[in-house]
N, C-alpha and C. Protein backbone atom coordinates (compact mmCIF):
# COMPACT_ATOMS: atom_id res chain seq x y z
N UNK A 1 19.64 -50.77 133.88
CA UNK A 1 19.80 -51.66 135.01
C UNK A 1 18.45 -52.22 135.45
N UNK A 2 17.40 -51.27 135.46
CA UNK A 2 16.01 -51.81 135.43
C UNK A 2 16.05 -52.97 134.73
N UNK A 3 16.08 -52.93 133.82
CA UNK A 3 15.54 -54.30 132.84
C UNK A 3 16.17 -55.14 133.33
N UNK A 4 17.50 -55.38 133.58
CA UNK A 4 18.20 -56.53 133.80
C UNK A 4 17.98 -57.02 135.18
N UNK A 5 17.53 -56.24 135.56
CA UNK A 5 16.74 -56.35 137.55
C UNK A 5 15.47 -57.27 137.23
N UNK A 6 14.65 -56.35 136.51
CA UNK A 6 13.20 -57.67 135.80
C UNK A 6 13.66 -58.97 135.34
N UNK A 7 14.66 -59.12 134.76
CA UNK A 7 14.67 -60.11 133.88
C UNK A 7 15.33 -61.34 135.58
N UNK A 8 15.91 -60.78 135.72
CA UNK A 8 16.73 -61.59 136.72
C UNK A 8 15.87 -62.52 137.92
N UNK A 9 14.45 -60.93 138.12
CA UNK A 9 13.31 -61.58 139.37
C UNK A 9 12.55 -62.64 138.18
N UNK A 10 12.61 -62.84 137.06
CA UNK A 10 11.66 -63.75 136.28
C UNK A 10 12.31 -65.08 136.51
N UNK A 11 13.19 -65.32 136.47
CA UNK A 11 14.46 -66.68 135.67
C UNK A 11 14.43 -67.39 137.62
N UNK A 12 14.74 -68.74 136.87
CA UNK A 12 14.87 -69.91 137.82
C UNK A 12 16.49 -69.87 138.46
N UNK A 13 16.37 -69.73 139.50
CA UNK A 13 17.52 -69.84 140.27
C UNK A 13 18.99 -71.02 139.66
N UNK A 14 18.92 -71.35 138.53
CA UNK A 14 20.09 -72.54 138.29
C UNK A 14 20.86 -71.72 137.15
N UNK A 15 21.77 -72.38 137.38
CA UNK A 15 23.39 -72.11 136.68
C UNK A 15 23.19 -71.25 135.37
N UNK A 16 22.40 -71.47 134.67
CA UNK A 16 22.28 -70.90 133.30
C UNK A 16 21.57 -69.24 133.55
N UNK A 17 20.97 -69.42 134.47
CA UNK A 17 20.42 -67.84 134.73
C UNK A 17 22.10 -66.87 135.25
N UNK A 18 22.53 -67.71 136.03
CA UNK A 18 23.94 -66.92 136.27
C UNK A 18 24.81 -66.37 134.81
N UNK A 19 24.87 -67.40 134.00
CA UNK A 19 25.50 -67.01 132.91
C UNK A 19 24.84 -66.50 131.78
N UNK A 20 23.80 -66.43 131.70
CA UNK A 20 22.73 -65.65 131.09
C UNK A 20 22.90 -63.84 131.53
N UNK A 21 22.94 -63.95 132.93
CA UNK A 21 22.95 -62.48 133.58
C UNK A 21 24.26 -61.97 132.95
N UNK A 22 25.64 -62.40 133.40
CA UNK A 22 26.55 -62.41 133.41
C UNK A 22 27.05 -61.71 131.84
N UNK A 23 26.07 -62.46 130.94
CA UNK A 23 26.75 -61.96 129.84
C UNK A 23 25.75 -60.79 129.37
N UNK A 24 24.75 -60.34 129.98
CA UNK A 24 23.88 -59.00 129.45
C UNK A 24 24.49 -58.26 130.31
N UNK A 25 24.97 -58.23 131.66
CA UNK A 25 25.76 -57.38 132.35
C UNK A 25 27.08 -57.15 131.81
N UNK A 26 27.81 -57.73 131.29
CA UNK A 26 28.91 -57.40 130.45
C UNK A 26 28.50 -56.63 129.08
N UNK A 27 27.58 -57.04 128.34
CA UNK A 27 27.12 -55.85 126.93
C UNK A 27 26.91 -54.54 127.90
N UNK A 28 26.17 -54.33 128.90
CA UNK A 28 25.72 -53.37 129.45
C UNK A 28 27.19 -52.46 129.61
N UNK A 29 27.96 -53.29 130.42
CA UNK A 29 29.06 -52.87 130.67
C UNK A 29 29.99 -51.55 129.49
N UNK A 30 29.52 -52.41 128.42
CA UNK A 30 30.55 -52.04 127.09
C UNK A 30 29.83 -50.52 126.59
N UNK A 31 28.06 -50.30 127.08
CA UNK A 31 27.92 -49.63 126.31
C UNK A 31 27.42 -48.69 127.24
N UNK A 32 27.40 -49.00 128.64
CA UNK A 32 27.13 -47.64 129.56
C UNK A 32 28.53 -47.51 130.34
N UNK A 33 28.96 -46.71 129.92
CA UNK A 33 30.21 -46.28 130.59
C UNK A 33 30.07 -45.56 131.94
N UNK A 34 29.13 -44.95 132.07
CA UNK A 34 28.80 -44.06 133.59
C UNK A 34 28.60 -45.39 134.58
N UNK A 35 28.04 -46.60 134.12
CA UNK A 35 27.57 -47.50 135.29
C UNK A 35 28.82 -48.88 135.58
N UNK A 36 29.83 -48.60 134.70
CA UNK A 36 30.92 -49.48 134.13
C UNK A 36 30.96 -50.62 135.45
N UNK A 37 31.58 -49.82 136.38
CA UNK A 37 32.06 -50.79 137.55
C UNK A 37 30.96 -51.31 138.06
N UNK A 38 29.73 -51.18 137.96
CA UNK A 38 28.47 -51.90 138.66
C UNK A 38 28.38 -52.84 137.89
N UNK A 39 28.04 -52.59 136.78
CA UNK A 39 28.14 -54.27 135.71
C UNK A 39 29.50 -55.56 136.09
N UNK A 40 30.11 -54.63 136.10
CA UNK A 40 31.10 -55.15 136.11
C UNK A 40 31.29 -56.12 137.28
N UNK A 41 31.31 -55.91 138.26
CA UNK A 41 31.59 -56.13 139.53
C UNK A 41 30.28 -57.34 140.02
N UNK A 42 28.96 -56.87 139.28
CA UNK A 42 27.87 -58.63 139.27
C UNK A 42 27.98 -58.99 138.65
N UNK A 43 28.75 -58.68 137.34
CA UNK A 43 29.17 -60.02 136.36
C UNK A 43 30.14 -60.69 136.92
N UNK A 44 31.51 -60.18 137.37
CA UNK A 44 32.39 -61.11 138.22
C UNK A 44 31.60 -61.80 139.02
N UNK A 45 30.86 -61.57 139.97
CA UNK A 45 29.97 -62.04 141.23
C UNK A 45 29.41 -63.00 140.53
N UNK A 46 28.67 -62.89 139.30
CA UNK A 46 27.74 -64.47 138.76
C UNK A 46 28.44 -65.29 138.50
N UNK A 47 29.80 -64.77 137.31
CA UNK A 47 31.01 -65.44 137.60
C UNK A 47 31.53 -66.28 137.98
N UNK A 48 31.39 -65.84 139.00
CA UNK A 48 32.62 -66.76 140.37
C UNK A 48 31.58 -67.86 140.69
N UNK A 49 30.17 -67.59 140.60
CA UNK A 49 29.42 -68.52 141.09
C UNK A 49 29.15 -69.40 139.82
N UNK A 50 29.33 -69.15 138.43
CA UNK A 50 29.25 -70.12 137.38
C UNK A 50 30.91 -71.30 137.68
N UNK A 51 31.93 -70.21 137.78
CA UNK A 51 33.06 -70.99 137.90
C UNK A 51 33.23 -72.27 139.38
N UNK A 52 32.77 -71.48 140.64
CA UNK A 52 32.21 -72.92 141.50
C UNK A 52 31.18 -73.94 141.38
N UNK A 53 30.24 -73.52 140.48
CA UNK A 53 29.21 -74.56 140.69
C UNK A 53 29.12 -75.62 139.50
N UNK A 54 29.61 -74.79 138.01
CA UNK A 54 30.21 -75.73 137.21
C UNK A 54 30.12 -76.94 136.60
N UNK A 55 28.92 -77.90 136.81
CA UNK A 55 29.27 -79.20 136.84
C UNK A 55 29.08 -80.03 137.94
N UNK A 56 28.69 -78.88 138.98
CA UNK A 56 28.68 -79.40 140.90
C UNK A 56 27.65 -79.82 140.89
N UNK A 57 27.27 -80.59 141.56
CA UNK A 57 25.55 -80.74 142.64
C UNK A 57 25.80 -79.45 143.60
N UNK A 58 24.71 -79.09 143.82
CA UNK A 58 24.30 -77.65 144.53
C UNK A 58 23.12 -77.90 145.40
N UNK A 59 22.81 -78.56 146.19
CA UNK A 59 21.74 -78.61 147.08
C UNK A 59 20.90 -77.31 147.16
N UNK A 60 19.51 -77.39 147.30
CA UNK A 60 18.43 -76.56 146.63
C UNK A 60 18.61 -75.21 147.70
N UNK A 61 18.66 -75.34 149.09
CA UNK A 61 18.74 -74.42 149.82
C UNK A 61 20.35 -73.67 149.69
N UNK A 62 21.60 -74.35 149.37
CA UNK A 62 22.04 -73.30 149.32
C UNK A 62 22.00 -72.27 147.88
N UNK A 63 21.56 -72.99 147.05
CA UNK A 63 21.09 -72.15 145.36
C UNK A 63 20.15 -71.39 145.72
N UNK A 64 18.95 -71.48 146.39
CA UNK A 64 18.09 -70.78 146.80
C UNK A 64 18.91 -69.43 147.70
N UNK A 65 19.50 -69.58 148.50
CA UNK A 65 20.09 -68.25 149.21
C UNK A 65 20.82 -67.83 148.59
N UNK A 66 21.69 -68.22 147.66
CA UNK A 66 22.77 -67.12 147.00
C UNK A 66 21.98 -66.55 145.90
N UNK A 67 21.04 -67.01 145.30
CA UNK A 67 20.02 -66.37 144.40
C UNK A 67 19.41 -65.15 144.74
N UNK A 68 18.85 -65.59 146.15
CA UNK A 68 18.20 -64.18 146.96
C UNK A 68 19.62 -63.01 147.20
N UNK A 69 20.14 -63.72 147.06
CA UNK A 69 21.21 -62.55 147.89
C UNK A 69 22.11 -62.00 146.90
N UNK A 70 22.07 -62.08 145.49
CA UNK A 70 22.44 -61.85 144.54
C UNK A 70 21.31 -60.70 144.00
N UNK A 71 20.18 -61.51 143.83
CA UNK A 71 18.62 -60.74 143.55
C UNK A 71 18.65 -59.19 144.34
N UNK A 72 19.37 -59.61 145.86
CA UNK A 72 19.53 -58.03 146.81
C UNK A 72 20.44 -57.19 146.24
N UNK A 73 21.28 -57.50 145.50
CA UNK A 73 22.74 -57.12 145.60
C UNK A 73 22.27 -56.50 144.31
N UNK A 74 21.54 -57.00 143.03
CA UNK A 74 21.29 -56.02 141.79
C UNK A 74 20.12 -55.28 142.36
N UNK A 75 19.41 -55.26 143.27
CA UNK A 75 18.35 -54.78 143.52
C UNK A 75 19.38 -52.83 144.45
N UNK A 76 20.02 -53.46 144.99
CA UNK A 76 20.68 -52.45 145.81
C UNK A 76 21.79 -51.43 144.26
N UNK A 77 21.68 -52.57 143.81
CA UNK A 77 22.72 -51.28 142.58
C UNK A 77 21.81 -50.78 141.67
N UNK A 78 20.78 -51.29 141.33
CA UNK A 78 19.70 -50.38 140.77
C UNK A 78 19.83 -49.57 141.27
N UNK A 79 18.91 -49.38 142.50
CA UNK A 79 18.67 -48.53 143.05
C UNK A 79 19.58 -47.45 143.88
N UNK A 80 20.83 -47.52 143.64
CA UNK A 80 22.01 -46.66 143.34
C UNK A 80 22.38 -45.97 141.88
N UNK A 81 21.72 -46.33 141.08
CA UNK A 81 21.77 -45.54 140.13
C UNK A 81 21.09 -43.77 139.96
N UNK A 82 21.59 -43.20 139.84
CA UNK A 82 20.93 -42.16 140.25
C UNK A 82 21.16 -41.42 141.72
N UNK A 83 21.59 -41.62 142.74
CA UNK A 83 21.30 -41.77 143.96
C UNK A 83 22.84 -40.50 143.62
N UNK A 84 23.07 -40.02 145.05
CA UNK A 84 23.97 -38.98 145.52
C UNK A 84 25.41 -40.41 145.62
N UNK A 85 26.59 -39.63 144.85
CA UNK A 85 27.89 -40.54 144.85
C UNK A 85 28.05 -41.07 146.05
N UNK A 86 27.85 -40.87 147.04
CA UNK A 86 28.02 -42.02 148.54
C UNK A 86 27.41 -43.14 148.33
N UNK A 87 26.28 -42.62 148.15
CA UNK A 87 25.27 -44.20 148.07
C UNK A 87 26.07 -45.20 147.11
N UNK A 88 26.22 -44.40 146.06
CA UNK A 88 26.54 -44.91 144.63
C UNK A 88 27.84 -45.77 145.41
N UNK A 89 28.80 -45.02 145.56
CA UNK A 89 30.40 -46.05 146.13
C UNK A 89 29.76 -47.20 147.20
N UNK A 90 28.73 -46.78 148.44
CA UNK A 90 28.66 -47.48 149.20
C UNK A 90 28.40 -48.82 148.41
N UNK A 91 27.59 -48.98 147.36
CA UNK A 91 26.47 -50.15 146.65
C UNK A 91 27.72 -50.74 146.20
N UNK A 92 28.98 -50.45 145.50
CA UNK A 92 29.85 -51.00 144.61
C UNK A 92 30.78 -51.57 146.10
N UNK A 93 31.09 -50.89 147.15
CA UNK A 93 31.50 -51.70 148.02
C UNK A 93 31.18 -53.04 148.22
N UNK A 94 29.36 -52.73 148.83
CA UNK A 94 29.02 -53.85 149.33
C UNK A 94 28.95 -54.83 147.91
N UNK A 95 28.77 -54.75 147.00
CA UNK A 95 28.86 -55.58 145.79
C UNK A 95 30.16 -56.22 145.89
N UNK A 96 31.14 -55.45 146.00
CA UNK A 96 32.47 -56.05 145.81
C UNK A 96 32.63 -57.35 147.17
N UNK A 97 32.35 -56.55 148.61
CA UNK A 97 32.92 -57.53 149.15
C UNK A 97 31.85 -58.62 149.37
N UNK A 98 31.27 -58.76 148.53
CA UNK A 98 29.26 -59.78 148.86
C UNK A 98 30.17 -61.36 148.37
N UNK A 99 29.89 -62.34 148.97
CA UNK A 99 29.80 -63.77 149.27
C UNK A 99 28.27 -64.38 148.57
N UNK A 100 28.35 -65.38 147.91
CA UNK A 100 27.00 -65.41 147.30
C UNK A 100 26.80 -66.65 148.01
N UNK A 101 28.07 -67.70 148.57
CA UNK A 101 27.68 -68.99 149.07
C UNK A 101 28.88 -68.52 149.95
């Protein structure tokens, strides 16, 4: 999950970094089974934001905030890895119910 946390703070906030993530979080998915639903659950999340934006114009400030707040959201499941199972459920909560726009 580290790595894919680095790679994510490197890359330019536009559409292709979403689906770029999206699909190393899904390999991840396939081959760490202990972290399954965390992959899982920010790949839907980039997802949903490849499937709205699509083809859209996206004005810079709101791409800019769902970036950051996406950037929080793998930053917070990293750093649930490892952590005592509360933390761990709490992170997949707030992942689940997170709004990126």
């Amino acid at each position: 999950m580290t790595e894919l946390r680095d790679w994510l703070n490197g890359q330019h906030p536009g559409l292709r970094t979403y689906k770029s993530f999206r699909d190393k979080a899904l390999e991840l998915c396939a081959t760490d089974a202990e972290h399954r639903a965390l992959y899982r659950l920010l790949a839907n999340l980039a997802g949903h934001y490849i499937t709205a934006f699509d083809e859209e114009p996206l004005p810079t400030d709101v791409a800019k905030h769902a970036y950051d707040v996406f950037r929080d959201l793998v930053e917070e499941g990293d750093r649930s890895i490892g952590a005592p199972v509360e933390q761990q459920l709490a992170a997949l909560n707030k992942i689940a119910a997170a709004e990126l726009f």
